[in-house]
PDB file of N, CA and C in Angstrom:
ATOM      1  N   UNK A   1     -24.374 -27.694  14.350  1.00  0.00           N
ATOM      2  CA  UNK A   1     -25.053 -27.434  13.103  1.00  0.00           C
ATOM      3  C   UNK A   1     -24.175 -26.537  12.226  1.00  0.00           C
ATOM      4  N   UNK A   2     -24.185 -26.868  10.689  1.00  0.00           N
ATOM      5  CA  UNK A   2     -22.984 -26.392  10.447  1.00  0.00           C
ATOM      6  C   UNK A   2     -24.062 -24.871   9.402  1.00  0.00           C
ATOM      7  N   UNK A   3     -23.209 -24.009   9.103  1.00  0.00           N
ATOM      8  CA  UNK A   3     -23.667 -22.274   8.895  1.00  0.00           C
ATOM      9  C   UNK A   3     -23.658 -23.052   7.154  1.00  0.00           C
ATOM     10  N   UNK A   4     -25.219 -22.140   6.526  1.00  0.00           N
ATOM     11  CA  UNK A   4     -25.344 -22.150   5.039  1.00  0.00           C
ATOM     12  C   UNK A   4     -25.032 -21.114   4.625  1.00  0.00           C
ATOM     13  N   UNK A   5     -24.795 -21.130   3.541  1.00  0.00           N
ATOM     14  CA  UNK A   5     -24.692 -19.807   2.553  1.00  0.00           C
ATOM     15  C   UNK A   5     -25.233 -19.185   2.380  1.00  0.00           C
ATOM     16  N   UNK A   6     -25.901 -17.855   1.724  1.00  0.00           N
ATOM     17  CA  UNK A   6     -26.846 -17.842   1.656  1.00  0.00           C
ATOM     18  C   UNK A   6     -27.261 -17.255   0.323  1.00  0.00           C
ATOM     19  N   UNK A   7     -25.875 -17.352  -0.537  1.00  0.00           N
ATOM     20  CA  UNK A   7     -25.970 -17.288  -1.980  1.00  0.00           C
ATOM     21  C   UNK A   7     -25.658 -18.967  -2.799  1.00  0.00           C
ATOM     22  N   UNK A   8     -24.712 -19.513  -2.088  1.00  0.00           N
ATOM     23  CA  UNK A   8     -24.975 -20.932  -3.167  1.00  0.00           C
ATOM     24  C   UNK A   8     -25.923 -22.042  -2.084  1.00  0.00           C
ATOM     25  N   UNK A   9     -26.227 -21.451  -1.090  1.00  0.00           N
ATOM     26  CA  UNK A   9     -27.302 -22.089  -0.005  1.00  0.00           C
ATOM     27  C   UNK A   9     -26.559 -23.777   0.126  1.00  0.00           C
ATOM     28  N   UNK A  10     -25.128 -24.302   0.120  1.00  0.00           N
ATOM     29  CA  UNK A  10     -24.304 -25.443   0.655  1.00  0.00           C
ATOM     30  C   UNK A  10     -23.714 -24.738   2.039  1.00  0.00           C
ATOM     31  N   UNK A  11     -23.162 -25.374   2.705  1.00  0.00           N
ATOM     32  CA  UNK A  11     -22.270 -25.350   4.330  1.00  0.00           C
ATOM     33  C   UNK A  11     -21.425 -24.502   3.681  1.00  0.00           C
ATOM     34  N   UNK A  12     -20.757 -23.973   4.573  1.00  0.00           N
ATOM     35  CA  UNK A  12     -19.899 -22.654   4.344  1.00  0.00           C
ATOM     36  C   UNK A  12     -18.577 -23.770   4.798  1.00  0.00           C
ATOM     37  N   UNK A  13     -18.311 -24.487   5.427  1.00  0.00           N
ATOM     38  CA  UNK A  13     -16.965 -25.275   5.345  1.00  0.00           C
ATOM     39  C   UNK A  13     -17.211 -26.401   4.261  1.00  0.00           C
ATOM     40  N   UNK A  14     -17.698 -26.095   2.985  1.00  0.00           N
ATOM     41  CA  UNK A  14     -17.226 -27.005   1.579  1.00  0.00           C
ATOM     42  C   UNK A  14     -16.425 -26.639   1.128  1.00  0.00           C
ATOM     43  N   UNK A  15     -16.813 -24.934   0.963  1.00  0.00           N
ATOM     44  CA  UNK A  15     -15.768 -24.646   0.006  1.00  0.00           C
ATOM     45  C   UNK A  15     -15.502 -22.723   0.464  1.00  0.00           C
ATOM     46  N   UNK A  16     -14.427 -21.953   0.259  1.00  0.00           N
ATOM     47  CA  UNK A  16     -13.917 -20.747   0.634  1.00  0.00           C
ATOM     48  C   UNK A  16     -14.350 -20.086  -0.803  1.00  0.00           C
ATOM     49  N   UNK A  17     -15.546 -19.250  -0.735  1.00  0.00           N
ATOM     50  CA  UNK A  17     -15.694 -18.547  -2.140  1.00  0.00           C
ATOM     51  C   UNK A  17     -14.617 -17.126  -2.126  1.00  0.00           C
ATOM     52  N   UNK A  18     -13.995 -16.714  -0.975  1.00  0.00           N
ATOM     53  CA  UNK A  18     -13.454 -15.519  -1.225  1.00  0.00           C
ATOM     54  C   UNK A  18     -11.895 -15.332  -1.827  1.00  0.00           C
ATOM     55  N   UNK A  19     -11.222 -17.361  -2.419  1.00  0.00           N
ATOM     56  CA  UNK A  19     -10.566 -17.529  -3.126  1.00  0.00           C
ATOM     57  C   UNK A  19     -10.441 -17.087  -4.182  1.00  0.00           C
ATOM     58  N   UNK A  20     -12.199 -17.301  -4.791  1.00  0.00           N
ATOM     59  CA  UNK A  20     -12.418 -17.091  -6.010  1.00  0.00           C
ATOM     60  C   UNK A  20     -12.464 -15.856  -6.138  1.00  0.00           C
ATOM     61  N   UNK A  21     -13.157 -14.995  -5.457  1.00  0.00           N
ATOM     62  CA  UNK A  21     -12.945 -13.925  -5.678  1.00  0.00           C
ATOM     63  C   UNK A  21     -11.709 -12.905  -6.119  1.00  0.00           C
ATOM     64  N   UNK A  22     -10.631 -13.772  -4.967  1.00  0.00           N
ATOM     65  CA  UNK A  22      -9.231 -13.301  -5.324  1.00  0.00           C
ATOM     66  C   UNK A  22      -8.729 -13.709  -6.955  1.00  0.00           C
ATOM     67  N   UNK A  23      -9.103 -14.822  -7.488  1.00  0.00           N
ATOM     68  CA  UNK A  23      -8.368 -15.444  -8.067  1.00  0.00           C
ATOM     69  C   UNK A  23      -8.969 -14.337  -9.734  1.00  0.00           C
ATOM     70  N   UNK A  24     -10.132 -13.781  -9.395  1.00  0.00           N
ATOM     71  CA  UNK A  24     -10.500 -12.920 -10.466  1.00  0.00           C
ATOM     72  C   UNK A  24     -10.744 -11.448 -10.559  1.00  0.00           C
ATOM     73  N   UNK A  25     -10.451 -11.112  -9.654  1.00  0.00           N
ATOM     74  CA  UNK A  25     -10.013  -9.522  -9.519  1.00  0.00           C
ATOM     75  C   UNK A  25      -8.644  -9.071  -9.870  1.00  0.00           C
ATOM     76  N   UNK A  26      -9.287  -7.478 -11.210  1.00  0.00           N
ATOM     77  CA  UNK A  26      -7.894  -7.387 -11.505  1.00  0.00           C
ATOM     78  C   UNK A  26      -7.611  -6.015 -10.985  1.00  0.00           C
ATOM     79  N   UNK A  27      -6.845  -5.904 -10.311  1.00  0.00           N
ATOM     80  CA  UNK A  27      -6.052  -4.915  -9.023  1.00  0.00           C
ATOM     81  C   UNK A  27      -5.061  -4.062 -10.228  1.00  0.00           C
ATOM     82  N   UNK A  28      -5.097  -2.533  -9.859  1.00  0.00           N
ATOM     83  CA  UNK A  28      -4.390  -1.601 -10.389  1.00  0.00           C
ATOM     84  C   UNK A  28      -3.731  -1.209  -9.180  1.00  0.00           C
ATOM     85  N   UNK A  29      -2.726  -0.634  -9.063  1.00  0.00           N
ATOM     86  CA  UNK A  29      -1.825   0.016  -8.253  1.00  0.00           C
ATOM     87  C   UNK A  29      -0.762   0.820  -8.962  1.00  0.00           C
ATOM     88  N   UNK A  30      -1.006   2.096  -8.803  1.00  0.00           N
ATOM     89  CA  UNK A  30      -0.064   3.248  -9.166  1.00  0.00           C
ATOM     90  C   UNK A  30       0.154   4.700  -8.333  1.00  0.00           C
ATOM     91  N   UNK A  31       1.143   5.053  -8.560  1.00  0.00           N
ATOM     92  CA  UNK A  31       1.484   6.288  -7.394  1.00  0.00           C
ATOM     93  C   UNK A  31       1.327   7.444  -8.499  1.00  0.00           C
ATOM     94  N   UNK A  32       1.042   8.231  -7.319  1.00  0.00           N
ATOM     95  CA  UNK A  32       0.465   9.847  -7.788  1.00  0.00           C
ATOM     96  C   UNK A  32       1.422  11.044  -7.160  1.00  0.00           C
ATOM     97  N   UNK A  33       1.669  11.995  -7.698  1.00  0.00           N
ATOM     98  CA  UNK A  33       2.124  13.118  -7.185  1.00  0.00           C
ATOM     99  C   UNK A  33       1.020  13.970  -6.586  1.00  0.00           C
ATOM    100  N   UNK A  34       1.043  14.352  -5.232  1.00  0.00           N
ATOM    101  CA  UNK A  34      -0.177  15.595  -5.032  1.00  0.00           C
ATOM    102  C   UNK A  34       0.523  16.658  -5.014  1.00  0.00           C
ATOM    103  N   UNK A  35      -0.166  17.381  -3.498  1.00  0.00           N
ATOM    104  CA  UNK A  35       0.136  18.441  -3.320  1.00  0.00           C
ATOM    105  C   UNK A  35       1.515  18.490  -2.549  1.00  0.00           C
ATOM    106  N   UNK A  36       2.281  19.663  -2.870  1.00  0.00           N
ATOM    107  CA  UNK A  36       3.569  20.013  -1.548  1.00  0.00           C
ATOM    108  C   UNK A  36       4.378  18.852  -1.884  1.00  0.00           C
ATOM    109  N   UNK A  37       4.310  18.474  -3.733  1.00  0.00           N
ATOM    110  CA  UNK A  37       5.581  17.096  -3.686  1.00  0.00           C
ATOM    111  C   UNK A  37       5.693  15.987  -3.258  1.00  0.00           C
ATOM    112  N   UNK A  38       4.676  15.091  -2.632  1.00  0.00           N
ATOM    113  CA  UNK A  38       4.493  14.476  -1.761  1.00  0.00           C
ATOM    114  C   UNK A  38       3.872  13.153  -3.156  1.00  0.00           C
ATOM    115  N   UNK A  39       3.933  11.991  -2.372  1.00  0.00           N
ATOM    116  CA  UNK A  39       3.252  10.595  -3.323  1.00  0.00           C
ATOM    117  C   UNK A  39       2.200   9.803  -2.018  1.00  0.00           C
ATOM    118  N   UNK A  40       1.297   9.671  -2.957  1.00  0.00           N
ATOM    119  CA  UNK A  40       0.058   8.533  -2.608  1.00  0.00           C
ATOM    120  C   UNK A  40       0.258   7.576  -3.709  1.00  0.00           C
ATOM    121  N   UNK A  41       0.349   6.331  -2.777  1.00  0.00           N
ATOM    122  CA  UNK A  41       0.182   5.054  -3.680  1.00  0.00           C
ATOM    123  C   UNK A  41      -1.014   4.806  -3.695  1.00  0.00           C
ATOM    124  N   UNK A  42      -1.995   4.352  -4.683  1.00  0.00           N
ATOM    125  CA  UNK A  42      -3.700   4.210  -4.830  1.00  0.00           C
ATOM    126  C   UNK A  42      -3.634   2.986  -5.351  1.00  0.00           C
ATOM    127  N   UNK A  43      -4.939   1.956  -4.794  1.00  0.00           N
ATOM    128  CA  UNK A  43      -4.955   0.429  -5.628  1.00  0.00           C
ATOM    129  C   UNK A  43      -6.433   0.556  -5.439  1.00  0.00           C
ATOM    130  N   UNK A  44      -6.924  -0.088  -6.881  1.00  0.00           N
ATOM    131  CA  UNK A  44      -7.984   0.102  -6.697  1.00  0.00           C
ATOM    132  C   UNK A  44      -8.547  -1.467  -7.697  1.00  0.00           C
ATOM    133  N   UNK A  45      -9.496  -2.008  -7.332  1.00  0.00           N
ATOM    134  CA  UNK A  45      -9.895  -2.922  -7.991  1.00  0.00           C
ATOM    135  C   UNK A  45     -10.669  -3.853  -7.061  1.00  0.00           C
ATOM    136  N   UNK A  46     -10.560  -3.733  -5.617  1.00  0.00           N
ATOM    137  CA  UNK A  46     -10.770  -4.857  -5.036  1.00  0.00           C
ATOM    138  C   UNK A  46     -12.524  -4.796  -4.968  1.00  0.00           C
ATOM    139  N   UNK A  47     -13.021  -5.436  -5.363  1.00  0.00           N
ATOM    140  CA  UNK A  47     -14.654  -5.568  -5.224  1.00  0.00           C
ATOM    141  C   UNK A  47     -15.065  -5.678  -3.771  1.00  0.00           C
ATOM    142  N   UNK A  48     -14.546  -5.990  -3.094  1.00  0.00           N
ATOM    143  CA  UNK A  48     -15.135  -6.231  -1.466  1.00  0.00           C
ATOM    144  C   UNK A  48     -14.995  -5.132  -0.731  1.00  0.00           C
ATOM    145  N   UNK A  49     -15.775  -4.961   0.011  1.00  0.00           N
ATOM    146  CA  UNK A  49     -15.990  -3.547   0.459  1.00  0.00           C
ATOM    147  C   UNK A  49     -15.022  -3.663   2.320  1.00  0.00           C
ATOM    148  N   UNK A  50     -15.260  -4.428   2.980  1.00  0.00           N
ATOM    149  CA  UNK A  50     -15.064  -5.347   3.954  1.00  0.00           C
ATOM    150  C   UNK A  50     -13.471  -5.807   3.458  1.00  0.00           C
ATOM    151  N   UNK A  51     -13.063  -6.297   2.881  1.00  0.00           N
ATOM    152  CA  UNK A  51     -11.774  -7.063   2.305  1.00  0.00           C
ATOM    153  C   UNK A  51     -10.783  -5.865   2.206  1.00  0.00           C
ATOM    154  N   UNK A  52     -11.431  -4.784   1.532  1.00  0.00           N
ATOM    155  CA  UNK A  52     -10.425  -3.804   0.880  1.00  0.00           C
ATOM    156  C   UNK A  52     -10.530  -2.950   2.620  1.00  0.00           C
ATOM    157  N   UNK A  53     -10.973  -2.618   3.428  1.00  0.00           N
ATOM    158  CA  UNK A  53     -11.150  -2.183   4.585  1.00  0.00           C
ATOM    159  C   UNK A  53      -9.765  -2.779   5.654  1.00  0.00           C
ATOM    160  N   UNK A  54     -10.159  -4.033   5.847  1.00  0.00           N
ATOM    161  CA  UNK A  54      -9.079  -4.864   5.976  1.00  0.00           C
ATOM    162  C   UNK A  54      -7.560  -4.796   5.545  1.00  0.00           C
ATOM    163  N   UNK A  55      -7.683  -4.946   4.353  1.00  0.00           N
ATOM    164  CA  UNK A  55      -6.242  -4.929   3.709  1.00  0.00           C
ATOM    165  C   UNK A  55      -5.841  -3.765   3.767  1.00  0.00           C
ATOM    166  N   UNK A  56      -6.478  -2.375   3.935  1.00  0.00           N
ATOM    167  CA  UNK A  56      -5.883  -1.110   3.623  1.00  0.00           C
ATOM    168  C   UNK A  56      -5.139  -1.151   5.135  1.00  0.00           C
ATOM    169  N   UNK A  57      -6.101  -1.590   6.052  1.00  0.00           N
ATOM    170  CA  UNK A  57      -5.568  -1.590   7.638  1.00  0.00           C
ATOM    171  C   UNK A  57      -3.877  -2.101   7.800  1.00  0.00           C
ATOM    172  N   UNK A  58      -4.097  -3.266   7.060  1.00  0.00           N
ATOM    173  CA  UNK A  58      -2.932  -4.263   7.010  1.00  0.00           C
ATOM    174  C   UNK A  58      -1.817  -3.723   6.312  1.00  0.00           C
ATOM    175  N   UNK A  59      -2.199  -2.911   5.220  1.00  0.00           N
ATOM    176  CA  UNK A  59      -0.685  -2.727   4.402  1.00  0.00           C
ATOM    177  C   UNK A  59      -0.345  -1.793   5.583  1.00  0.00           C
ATOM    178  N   UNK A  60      -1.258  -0.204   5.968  1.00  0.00           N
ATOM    179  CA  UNK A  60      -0.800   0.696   6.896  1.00  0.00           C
ATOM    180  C   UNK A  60      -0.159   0.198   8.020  1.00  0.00           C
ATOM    181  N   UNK A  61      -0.719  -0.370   8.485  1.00  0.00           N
ATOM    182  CA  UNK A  61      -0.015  -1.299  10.083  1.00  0.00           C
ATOM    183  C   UNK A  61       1.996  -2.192   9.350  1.00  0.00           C
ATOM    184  N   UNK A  62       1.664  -2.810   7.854  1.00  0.00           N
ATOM    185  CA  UNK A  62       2.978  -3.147   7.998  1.00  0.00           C
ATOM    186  C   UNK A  62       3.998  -2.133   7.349  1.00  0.00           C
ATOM    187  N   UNK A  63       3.558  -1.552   6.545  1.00  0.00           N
ATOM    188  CA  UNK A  63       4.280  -0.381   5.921  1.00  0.00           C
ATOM    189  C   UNK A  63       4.515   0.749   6.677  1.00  0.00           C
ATOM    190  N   UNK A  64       4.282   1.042   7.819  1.00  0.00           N
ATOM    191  CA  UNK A  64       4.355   2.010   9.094  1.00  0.00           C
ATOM    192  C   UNK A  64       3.929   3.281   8.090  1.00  0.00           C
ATOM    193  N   UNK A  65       2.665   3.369   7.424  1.00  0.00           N
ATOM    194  CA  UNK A  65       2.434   4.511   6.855  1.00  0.00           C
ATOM    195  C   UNK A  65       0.676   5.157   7.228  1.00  0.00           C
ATOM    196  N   UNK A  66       0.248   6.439   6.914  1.00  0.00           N
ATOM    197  CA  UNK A  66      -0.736   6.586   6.841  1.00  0.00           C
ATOM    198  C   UNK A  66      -1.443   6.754   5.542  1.00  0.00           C
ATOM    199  N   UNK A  67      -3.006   6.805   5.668  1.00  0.00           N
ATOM    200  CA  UNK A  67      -3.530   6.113   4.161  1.00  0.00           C
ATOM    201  C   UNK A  67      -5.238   6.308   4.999  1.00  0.00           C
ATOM    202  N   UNK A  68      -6.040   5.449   4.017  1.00  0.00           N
ATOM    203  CA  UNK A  68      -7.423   5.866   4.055  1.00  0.00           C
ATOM    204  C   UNK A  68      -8.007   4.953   2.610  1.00  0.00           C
ATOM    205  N   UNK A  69      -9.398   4.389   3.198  1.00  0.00           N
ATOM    206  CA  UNK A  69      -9.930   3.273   2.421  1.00  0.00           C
ATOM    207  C   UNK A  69     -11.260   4.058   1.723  1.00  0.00           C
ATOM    208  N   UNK A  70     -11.515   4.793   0.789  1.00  0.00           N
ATOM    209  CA  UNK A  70     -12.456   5.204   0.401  1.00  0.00           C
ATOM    210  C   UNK A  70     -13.024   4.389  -0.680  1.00  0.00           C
ATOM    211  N   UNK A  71     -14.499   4.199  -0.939  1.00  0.00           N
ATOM    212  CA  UNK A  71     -14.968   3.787  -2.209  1.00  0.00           C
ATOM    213  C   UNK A  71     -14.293   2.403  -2.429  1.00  0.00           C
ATOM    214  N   UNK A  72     -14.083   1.438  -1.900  1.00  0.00           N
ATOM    215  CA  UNK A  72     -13.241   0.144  -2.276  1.00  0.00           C
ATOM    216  C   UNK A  72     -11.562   0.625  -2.754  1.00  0.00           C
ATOM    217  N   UNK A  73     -11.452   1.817  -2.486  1.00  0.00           N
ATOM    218  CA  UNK A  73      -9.986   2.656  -3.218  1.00  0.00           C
ATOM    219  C   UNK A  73      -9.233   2.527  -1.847  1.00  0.00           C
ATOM    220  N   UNK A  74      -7.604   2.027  -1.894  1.00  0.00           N
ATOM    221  CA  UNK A  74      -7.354   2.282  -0.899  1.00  0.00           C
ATOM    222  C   UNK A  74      -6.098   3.127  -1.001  1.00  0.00           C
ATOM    223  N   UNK A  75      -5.293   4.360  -0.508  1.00  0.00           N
ATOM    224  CA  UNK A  75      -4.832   5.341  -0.741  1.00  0.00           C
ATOM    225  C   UNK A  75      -3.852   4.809   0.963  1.00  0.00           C
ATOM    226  N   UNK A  76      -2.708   5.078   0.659  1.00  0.00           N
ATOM    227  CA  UNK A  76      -1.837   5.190   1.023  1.00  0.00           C
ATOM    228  C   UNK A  76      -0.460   6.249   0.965  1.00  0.00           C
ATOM    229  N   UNK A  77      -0.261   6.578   2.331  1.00  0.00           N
ATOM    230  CA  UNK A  77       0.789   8.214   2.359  1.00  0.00           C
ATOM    231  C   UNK A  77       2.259   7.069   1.884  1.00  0.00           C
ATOM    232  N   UNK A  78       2.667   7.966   0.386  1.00  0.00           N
ATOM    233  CA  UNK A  78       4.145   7.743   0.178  1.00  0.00           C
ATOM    234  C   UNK A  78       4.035   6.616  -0.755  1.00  0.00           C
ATOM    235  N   UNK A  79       5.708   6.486  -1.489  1.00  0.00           N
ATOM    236  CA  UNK A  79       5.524   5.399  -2.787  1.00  0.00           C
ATOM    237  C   UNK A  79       5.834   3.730  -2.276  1.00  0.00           C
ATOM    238  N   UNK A  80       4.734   2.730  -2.566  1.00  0.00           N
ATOM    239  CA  UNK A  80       4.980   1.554  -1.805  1.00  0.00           C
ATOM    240  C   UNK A  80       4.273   0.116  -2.718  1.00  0.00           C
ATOM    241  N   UNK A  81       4.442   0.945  -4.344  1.00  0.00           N
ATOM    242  CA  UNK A  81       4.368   0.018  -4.892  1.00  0.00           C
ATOM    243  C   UNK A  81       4.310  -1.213  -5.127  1.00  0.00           C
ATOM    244  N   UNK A  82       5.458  -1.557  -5.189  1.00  0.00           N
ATOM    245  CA  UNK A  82       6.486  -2.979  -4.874  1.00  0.00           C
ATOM    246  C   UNK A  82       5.867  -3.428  -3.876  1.00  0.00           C
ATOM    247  N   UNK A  83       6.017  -2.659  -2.910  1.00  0.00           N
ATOM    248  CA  UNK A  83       5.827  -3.680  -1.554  1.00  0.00           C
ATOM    249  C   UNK A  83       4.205  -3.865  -1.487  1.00  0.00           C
ATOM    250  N   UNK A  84       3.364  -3.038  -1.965  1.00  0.00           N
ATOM    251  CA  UNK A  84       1.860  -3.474  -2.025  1.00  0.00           C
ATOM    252  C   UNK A  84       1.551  -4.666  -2.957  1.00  0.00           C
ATOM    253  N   UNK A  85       2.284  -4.426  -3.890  1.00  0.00           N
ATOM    254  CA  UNK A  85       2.059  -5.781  -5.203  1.00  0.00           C
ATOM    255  C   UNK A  85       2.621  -7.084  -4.164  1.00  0.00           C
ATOM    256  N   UNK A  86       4.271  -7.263  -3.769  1.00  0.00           N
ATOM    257  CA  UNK A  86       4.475  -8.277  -2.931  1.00  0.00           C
ATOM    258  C   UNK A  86       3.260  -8.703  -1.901  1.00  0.00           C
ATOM    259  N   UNK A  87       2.853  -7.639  -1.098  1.00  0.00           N
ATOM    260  CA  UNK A  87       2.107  -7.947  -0.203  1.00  0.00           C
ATOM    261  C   UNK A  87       0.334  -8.601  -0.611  1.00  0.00           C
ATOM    262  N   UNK A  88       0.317  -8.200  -2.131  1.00  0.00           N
ATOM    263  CA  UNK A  88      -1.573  -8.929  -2.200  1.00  0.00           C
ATOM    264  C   UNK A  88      -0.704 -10.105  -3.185  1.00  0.00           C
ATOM    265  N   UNK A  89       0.494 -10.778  -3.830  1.00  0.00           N
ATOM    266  CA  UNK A  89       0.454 -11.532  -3.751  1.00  0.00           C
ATOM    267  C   UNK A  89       0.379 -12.856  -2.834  1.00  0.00           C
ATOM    268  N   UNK A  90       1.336 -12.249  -1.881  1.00  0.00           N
ATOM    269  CA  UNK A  90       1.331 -12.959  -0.632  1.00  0.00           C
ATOM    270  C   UNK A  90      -0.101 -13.540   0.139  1.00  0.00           C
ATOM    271  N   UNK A  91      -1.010 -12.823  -0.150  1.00  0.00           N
ATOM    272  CA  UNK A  91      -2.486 -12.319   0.160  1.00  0.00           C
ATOM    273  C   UNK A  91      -2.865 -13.140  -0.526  1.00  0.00           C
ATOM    274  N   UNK A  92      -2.365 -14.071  -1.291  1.00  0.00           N
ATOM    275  CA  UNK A  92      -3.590 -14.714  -2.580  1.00  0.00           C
ATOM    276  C   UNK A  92      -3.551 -14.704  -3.800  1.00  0.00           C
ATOM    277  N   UNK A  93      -3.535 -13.500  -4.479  1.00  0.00           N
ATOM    278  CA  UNK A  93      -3.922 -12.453  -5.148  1.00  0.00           C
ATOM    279  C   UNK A  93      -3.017 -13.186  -6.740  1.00  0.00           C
ATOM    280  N   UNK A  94      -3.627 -13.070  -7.790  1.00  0.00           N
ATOM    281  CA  UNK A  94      -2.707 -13.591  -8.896  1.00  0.00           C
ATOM    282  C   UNK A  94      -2.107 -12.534  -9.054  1.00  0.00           C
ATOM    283  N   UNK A  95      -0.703 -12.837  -9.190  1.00  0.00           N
ATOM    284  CA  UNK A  95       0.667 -12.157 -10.149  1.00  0.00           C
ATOM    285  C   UNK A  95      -0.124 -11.282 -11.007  1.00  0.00           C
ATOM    286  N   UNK A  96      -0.309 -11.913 -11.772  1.00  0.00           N
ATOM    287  CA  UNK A  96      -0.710 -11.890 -13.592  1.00  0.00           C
ATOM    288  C   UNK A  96      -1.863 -10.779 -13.621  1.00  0.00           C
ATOM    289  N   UNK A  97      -2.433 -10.793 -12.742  1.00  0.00           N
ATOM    290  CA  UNK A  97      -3.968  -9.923 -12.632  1.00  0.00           C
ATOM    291  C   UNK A  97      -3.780  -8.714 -12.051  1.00  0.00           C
ATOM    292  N   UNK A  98      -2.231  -8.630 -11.225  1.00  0.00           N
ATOM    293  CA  UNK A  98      -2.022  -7.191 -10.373  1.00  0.00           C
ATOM    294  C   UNK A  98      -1.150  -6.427 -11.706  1.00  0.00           C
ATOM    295  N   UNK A  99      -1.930  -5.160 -11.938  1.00  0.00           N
ATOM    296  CA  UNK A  99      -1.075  -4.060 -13.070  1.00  0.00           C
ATOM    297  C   UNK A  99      -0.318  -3.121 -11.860  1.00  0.00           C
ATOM    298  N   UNK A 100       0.747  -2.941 -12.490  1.00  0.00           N
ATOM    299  CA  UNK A 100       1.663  -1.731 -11.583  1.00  0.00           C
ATOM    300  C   UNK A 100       2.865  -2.549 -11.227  1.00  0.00           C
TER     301      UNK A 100
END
């Protein structure tokens, strides 16, 4: 028996809504100076609470850095710009829609 939706109430293998989601979220990413000289890269935009949880896991695990997912915000120790933008394109994510 195949699993319904339970917002467009069709089979959940018609169609992947969390494409769409990607395909319209617009993602900020910029680095901050704190305390003691130090940089946090911050991206913030992702609407999914669950998704952005995930991905914060994922950049930390490939960027060998530490970081923390607050509020859909995900905060990362040190500057990793570039490589966060590469990495949510890779992810899906439109070019065009990521600022930073």
């Amino acid at each position: 028996m195949q699993e319904i939706d339970k917002i467009s109430g069709l089979p959940k293998d018609l169609f992947d809504i969390s494409d769409i989601n990607k395909s319209e979220q617009k993602i900020k990413i910029e680095v901050k100076r704190i305390r003691f000289k130090k940089f946090m890269t911050i991206v913030t935009g992702i609407n999914n609470k669950n998704e952005s949880k995930d991905l914060g896991k994922e950049m930390k695990q490939k960027f060998a850095c530490g970081g923390t997912v607050k509020d859909n915000i995900i905060e990362l120790q040190g500057t990793h710009k570039d490589k966060v933008k590469n990495f949510l394109i890779q992810k899906g994510y439109k070019k065009e829609l990521i600022d930073g």
